[in-house]
PDB file of N, CA and C in Angstrom:
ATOM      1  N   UNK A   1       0.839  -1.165   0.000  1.00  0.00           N
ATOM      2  CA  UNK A   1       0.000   0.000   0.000  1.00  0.00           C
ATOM      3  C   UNK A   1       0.890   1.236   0.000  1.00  0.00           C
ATOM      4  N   UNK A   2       0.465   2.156  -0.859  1.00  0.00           N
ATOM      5  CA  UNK A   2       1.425   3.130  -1.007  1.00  0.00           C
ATOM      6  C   UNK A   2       0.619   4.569  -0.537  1.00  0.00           C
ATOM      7  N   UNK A   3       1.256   5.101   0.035  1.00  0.00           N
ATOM      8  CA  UNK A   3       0.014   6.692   0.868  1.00  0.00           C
ATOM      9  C   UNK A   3       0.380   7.195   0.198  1.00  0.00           C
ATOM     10  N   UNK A   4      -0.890   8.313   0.206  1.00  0.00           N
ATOM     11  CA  UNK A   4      -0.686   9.527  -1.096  1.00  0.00           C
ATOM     12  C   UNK A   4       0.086  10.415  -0.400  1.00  0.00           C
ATOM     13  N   UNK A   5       0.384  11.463  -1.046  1.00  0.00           N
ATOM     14  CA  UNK A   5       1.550  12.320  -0.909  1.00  0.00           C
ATOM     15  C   UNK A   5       1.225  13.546   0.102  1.00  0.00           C
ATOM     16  N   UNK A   6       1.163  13.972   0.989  1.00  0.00           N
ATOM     17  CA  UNK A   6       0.901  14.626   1.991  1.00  0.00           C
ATOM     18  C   UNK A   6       1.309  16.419   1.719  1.00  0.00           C
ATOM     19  N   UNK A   7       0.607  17.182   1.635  1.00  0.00           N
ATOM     20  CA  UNK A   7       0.430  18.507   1.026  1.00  0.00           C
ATOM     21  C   UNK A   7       1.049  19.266   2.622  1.00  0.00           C
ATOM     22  N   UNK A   8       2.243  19.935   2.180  1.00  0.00           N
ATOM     23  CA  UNK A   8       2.932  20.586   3.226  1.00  0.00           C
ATOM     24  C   UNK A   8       2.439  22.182   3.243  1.00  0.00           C
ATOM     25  N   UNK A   9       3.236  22.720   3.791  1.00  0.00           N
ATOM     26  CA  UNK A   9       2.450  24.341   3.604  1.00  0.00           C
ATOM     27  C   UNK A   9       2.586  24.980   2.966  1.00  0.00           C
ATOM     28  N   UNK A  10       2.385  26.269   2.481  1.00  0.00           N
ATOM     29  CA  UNK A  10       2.953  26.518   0.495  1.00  0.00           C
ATOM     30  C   UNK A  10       2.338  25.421  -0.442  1.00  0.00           C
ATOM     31  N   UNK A  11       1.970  24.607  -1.048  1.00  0.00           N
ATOM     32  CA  UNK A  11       1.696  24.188  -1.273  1.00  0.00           C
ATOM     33  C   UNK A  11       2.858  22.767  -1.976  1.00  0.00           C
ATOM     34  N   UNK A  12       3.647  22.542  -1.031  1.00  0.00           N
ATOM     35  CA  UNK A  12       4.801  21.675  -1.371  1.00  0.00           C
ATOM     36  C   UNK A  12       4.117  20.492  -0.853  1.00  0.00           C
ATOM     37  N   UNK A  13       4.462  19.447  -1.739  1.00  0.00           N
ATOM     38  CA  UNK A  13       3.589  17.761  -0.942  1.00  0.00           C
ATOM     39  C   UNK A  13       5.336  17.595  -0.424  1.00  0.00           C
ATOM     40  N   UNK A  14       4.788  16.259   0.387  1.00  0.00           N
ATOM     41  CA  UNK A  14       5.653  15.539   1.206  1.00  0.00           C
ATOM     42  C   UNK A  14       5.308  14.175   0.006  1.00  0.00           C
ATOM     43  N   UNK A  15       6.468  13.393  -0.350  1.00  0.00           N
ATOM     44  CA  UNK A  15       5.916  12.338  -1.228  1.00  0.00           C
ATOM     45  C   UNK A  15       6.252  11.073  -0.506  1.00  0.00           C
ATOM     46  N   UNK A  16       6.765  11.183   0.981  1.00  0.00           N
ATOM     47  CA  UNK A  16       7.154   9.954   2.051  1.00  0.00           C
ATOM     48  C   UNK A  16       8.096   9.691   1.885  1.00  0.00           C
ATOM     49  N   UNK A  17       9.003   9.926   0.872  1.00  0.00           N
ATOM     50  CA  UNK A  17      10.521   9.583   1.011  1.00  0.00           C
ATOM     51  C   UNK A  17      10.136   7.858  -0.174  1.00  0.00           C
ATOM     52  N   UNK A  18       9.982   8.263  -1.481  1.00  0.00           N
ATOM     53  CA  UNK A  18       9.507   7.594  -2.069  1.00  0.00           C
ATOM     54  C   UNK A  18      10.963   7.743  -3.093  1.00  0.00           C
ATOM     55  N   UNK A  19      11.399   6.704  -3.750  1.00  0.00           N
ATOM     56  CA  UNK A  19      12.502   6.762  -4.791  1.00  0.00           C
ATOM     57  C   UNK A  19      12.423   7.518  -5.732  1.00  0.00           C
ATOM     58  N   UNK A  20      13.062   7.990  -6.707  1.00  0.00           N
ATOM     59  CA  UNK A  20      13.125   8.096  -8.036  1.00  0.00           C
ATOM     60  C   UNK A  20      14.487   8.005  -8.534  1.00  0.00           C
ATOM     61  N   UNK A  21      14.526   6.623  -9.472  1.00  0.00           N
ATOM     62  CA  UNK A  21      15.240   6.582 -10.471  1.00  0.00           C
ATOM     63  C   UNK A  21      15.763   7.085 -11.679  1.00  0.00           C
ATOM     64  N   UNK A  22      17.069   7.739 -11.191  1.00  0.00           N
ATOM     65  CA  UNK A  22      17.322   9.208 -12.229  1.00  0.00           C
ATOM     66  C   UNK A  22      18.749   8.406 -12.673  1.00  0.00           C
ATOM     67  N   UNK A  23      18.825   8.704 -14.262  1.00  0.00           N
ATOM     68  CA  UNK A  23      19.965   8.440 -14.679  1.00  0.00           C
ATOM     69  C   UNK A  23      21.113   9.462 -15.146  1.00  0.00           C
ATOM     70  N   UNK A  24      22.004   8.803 -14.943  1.00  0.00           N
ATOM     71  CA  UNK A  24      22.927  10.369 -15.128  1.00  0.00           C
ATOM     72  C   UNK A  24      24.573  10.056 -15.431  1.00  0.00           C
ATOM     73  N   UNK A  25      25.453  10.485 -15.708  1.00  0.00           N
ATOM     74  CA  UNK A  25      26.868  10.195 -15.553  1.00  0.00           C
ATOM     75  C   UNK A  25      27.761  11.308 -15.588  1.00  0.00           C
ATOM     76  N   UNK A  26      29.073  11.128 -15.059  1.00  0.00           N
ATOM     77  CA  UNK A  26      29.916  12.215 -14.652  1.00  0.00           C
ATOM     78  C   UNK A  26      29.654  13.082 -16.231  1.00  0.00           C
ATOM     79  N   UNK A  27      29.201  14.384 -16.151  1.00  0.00           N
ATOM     80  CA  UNK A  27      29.294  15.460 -17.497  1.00  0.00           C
ATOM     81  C   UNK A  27      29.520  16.876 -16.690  1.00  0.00           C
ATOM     82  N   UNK A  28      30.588  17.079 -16.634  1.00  0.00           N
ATOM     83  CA  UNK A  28      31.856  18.114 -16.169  1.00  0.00           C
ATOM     84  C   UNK A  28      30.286  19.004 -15.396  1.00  0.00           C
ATOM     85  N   UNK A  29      29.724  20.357 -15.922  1.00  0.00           N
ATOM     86  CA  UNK A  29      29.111  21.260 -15.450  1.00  0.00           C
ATOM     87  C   UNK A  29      27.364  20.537 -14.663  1.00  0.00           C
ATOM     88  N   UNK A  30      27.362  19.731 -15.705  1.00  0.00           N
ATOM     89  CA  UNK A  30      25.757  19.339 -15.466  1.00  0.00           C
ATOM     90  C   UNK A  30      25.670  18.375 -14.060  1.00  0.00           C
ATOM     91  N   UNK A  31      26.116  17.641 -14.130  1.00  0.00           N
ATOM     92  CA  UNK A  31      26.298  16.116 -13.475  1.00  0.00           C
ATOM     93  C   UNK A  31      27.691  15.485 -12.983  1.00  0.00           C
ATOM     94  N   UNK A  32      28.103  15.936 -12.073  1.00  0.00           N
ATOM     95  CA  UNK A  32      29.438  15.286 -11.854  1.00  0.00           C
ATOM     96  C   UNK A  32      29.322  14.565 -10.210  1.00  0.00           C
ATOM     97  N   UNK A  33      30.299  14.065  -9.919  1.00  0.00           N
ATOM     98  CA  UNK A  33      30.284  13.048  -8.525  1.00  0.00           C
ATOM     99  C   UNK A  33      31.753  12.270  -8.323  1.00  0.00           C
ATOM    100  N   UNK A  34      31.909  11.542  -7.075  1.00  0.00           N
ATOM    101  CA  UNK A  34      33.108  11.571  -6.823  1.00  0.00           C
ATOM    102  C   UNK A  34      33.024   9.935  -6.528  1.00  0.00           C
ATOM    103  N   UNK A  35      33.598   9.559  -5.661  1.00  0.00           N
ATOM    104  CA  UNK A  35      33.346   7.664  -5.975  1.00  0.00           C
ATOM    105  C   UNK A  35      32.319   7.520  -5.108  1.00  0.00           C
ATOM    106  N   UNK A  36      31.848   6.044  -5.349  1.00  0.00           N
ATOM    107  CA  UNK A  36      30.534   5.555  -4.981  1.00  0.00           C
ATOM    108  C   UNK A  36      30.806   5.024  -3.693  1.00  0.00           C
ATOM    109  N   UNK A  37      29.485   5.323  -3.213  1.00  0.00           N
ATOM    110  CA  UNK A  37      29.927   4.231  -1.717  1.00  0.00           C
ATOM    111  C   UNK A  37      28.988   2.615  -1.928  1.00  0.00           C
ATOM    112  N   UNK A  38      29.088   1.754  -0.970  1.00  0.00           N
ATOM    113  CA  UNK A  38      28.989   0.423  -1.176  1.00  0.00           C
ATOM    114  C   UNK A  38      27.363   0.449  -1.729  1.00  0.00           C
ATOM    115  N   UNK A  39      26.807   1.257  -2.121  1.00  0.00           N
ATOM    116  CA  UNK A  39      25.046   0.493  -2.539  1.00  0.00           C
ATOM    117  C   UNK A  39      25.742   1.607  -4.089  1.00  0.00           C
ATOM    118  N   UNK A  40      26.520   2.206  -4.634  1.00  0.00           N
ATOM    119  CA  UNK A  40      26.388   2.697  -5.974  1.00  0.00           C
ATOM    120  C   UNK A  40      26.091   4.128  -5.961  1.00  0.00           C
ATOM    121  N   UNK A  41      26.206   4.405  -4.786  1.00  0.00           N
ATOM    122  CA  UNK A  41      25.522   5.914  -4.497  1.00  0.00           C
ATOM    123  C   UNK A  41      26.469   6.986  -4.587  1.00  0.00           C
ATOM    124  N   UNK A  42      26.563   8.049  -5.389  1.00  0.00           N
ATOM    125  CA  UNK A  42      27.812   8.922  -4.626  1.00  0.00           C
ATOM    126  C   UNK A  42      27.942   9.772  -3.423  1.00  0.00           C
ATOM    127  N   UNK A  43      28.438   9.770  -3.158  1.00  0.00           N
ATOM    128  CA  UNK A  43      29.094  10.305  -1.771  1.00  0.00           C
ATOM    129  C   UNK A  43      29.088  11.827  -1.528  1.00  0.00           C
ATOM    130  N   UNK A  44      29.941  12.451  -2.887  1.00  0.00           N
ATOM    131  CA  UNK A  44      29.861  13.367  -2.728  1.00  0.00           C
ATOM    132  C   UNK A  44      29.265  13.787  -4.261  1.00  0.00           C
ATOM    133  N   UNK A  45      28.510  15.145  -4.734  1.00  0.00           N
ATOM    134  CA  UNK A  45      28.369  15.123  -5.716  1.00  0.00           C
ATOM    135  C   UNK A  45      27.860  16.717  -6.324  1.00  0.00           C
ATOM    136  N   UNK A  46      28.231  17.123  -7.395  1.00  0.00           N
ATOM    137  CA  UNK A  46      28.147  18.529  -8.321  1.00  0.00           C
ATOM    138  C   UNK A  46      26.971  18.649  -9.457  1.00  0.00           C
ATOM    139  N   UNK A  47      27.283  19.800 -10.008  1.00  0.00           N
ATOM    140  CA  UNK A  47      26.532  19.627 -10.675  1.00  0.00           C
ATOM    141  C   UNK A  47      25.588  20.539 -11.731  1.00  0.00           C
ATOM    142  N   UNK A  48      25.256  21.773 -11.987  1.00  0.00           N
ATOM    143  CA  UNK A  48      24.071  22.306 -11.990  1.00  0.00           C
ATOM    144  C   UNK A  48      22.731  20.993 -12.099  1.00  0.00           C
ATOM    145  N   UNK A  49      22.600  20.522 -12.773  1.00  0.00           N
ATOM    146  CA  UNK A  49      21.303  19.396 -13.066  1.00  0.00           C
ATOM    147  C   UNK A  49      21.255  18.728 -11.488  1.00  0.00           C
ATOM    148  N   UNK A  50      22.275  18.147 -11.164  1.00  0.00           N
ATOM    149  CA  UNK A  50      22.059  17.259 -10.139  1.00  0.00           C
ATOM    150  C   UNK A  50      21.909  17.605  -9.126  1.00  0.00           C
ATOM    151  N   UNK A  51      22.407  19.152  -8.809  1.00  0.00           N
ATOM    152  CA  UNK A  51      22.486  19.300  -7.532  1.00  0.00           C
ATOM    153  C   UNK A  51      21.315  20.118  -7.190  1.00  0.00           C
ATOM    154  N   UNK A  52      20.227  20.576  -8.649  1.00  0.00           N
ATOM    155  CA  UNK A  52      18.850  21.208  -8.508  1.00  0.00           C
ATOM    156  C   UNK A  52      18.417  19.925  -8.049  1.00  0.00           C
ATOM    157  N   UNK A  53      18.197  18.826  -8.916  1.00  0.00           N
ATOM    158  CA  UNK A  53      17.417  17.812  -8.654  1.00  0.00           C
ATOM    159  C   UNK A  53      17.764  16.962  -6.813  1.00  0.00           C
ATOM    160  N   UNK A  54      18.471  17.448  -6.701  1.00  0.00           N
ATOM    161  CA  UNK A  54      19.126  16.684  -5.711  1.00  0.00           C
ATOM    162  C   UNK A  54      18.140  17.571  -3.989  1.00  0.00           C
ATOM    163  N   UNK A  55      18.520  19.118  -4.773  1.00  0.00           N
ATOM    164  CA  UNK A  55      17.595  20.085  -3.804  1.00  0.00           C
ATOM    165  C   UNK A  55      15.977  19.498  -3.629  1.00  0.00           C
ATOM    166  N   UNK A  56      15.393  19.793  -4.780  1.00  0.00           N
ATOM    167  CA  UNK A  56      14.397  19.491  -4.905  1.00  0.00           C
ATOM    168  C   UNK A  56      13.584  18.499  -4.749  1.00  0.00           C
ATOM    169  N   UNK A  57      14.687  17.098  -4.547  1.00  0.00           N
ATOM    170  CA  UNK A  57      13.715  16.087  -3.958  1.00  0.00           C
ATOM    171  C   UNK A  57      14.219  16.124  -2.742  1.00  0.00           C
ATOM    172  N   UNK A  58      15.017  16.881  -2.131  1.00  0.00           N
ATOM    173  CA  UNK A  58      15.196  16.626  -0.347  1.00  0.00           C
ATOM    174  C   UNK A  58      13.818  17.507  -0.109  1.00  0.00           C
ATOM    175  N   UNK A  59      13.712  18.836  -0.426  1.00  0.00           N
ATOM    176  CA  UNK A  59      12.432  19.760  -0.113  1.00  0.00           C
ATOM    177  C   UNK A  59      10.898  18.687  -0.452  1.00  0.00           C
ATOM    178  N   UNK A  60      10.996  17.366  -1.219  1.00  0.00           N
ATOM    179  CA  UNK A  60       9.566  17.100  -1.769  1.00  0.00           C
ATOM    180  C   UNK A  60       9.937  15.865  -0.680  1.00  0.00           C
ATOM    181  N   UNK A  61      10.609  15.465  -0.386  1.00  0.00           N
ATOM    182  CA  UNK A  61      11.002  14.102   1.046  1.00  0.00           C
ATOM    183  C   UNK A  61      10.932  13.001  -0.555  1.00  0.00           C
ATOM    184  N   UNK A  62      11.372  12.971  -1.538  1.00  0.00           N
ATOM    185  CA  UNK A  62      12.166  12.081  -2.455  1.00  0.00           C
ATOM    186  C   UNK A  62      13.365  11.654  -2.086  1.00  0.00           C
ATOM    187  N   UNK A  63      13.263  10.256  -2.299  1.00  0.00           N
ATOM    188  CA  UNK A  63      14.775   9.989  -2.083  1.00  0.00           C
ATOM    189  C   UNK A  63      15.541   9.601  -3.651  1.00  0.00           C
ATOM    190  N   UNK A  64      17.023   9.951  -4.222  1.00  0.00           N
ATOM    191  CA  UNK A  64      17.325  10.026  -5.297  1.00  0.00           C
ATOM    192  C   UNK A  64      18.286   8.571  -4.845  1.00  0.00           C
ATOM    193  N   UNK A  65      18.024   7.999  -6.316  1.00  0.00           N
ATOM    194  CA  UNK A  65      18.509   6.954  -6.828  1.00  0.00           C
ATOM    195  C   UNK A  65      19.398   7.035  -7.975  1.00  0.00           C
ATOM    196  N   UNK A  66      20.744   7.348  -8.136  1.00  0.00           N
ATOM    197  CA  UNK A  66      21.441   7.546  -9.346  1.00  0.00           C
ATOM    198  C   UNK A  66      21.406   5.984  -9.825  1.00  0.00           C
ATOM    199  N   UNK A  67      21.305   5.793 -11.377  1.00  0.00           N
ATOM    200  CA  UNK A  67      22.107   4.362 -12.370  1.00  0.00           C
ATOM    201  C   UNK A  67      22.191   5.158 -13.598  1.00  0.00           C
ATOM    202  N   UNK A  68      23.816   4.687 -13.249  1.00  0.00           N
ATOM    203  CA  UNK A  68      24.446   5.091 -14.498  1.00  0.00           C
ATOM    204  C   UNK A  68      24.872   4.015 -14.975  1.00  0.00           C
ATOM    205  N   UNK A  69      25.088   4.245 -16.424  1.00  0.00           N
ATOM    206  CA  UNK A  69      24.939   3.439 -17.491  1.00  0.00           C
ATOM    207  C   UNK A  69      26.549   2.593 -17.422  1.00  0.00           C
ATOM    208  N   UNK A  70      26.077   1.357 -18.045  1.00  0.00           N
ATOM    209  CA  UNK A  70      26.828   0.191 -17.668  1.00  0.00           C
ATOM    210  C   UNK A  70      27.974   0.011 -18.601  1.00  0.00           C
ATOM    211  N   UNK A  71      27.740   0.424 -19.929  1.00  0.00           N
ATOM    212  CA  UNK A  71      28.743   0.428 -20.908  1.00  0.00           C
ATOM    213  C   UNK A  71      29.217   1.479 -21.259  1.00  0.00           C
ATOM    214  N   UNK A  72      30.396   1.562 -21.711  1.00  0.00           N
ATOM    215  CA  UNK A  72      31.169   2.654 -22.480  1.00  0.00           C
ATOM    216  C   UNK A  72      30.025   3.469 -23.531  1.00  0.00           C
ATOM    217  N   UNK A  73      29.573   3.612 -23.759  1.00  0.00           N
ATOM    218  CA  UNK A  73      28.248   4.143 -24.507  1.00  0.00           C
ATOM    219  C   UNK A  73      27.239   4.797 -23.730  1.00  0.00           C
ATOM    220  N   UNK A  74      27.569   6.148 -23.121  1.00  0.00           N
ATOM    221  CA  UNK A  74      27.104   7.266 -21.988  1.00  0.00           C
ATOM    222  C   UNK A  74      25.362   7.393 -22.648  1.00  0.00           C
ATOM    223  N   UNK A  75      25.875   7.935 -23.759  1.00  0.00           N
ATOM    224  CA  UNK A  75      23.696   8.264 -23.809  1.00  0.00           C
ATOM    225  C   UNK A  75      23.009   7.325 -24.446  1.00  0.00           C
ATOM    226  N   UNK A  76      24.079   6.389 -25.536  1.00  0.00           N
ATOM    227  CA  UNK A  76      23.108   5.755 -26.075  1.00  0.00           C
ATOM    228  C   UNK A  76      23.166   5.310 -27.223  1.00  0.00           C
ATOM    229  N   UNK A  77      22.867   4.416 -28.353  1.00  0.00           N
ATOM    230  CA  UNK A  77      22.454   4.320 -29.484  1.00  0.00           C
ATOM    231  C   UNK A  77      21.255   3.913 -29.875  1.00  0.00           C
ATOM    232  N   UNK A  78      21.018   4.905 -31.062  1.00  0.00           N
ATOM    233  CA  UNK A  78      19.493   4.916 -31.944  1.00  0.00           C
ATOM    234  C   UNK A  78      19.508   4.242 -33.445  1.00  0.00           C
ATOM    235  N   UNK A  79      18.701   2.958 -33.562  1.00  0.00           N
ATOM    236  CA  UNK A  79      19.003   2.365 -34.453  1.00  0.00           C
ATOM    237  C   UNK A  79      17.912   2.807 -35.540  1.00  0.00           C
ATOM    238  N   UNK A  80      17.314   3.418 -35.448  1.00  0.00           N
ATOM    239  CA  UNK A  80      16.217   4.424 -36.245  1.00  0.00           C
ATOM    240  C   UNK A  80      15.086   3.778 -35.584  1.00  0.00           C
ATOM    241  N   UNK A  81      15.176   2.996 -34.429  1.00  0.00           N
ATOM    242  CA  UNK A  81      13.734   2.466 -34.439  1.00  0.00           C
ATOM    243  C   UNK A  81      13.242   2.945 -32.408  1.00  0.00           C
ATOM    244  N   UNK A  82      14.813   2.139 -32.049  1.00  0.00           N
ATOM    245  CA  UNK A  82      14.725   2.078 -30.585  1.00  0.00           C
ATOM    246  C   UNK A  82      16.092   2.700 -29.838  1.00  0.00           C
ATOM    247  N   UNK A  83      16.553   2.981 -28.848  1.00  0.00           N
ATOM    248  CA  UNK A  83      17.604   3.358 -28.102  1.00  0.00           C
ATOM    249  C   UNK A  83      17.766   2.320 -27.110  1.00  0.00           C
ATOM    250  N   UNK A  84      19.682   2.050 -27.612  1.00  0.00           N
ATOM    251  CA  UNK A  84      19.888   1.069 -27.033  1.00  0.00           C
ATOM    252  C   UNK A  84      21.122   1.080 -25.948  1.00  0.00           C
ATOM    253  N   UNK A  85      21.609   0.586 -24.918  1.00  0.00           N
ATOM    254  CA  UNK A  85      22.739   1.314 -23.940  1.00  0.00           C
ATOM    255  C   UNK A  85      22.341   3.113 -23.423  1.00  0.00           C
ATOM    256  N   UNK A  86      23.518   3.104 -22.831  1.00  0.00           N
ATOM    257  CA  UNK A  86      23.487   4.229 -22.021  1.00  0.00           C
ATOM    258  C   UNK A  86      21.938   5.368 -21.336  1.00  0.00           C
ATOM    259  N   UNK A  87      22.003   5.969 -21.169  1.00  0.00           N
ATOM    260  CA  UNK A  87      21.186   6.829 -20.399  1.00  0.00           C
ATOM    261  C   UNK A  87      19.459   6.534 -21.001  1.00  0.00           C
ATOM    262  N   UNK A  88      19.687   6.837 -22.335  1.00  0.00           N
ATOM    263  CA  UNK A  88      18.477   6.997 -23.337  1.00  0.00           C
ATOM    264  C   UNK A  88      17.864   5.754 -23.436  1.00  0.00           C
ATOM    265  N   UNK A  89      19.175   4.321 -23.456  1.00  0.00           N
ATOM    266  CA  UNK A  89      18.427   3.287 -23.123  1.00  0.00           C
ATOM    267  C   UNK A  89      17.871   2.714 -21.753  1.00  0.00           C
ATOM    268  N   UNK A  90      18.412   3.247 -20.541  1.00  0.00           N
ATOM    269  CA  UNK A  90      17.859   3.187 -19.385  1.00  0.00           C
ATOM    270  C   UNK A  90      16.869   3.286 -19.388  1.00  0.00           C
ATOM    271  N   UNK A  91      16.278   4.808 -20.103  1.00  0.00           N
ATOM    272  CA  UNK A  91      15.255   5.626 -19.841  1.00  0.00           C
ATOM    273  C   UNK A  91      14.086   4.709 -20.684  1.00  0.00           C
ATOM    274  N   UNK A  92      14.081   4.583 -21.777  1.00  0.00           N
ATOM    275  CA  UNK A  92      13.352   3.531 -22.842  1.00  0.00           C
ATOM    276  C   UNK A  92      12.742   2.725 -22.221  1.00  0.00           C
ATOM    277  N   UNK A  93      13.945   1.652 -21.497  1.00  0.00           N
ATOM    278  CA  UNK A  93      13.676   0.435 -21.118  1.00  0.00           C
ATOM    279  C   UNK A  93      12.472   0.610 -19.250  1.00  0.00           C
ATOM    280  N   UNK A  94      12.660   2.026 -18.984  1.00  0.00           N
ATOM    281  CA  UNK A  94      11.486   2.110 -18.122  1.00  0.00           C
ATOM    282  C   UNK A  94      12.741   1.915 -16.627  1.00  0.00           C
ATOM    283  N   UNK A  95      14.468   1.393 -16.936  1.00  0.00           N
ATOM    284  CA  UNK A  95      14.798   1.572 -16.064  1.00  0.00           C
ATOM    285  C   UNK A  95      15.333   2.659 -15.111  1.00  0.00           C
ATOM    286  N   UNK A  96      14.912   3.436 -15.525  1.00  0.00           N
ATOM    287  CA  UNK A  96      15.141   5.119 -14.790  1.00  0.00           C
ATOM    288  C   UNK A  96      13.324   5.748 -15.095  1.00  0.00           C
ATOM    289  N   UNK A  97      13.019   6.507 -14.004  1.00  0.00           N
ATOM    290  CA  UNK A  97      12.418   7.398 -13.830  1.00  0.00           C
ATOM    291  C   UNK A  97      12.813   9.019 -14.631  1.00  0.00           C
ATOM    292  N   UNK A  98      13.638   9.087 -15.234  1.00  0.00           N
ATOM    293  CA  UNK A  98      14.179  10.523 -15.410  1.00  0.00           C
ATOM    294  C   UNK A  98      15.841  10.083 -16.404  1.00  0.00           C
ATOM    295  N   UNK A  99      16.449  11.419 -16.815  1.00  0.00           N
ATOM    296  CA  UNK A  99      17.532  11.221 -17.267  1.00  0.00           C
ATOM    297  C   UNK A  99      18.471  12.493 -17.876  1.00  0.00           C
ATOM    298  N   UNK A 100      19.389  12.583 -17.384  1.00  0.00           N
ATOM    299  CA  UNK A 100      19.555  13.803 -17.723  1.00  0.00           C
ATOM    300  C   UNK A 100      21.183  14.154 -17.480  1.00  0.00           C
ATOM    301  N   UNK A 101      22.017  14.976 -18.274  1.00  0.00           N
ATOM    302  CA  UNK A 101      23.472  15.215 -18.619  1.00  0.00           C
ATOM    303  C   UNK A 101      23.469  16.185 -19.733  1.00  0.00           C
ATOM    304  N   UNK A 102      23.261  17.023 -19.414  1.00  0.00           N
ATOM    305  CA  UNK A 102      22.767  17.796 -20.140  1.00  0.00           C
ATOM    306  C   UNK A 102      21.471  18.346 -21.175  1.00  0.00           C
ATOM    307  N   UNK A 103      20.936  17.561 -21.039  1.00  0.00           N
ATOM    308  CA  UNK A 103      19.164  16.929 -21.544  1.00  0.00           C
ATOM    309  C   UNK A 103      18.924  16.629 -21.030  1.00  0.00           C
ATOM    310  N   UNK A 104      17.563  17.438 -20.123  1.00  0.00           N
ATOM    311  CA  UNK A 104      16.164  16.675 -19.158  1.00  0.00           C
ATOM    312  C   UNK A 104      15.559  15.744 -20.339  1.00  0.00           C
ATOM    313  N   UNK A 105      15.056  14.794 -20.049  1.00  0.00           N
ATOM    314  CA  UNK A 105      13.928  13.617 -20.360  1.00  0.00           C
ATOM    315  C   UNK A 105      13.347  13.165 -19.320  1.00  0.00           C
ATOM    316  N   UNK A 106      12.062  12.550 -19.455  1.00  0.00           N
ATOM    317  CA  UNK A 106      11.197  12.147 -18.613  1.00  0.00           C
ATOM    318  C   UNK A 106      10.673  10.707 -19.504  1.00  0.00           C
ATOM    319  N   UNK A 107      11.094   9.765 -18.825  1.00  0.00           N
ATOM    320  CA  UNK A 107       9.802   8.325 -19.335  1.00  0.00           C
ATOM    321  C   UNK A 107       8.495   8.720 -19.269  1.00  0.00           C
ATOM    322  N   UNK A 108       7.865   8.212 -20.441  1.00  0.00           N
ATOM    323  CA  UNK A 108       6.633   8.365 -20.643  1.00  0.00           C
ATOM    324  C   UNK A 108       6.048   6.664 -20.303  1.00  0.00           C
TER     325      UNK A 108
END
């Protein structure tokens, strides 16, 4: 059972400290981070993109989930049909919530 999201004052919800799966990888200004600690998480981390998103789900009680992409192939390849590896294929495949290195995207 999952509770709905609890409306704080201002009109900011509380979302319970619920995940979101955001994909991302070291990109110098946007997205950067320093080594991971033992669950994949970084430790310490920069950013403009990440460190809004990073604000913004501590203020909404989100908790952020970085996965970054597994192969040498950062955003991705498009075979004219589908996107396959990196970020764009994360995002495709429904395994990220979000994605972003210089380009916001959102899974639909």
């Amino acid at each position: 059972h999952v509770s709905a999201p609890v409306r704080k004052p201002h009109g900011v919800q509380d979302f319970n400290g619920r995940t979101v799966k955001v994909g991302t990888f070291n990109c110098t200004v946007f997205s950067s981070f320093d080594a991971l600690d033992e669950y994949g998480q970084p430790s310490r981390f920069g950013g403009m993109e990440l460190t809004l998103v990073k604000e913004s789900f501590d203020r909404l009680n989100l908790k952020l989930n970085i996965v970054m992409p597994t192969t040498s192939d950062l955003w991705g390849q498009y075979d004219g049909e589908n996107w396959k590896d990196g970020i764009m294929g994360l995002l495709t495949a429904g395994e990220v919530d979000v994605a972003f290195c210089g380009l916001w995207i959102v899974s639909s």
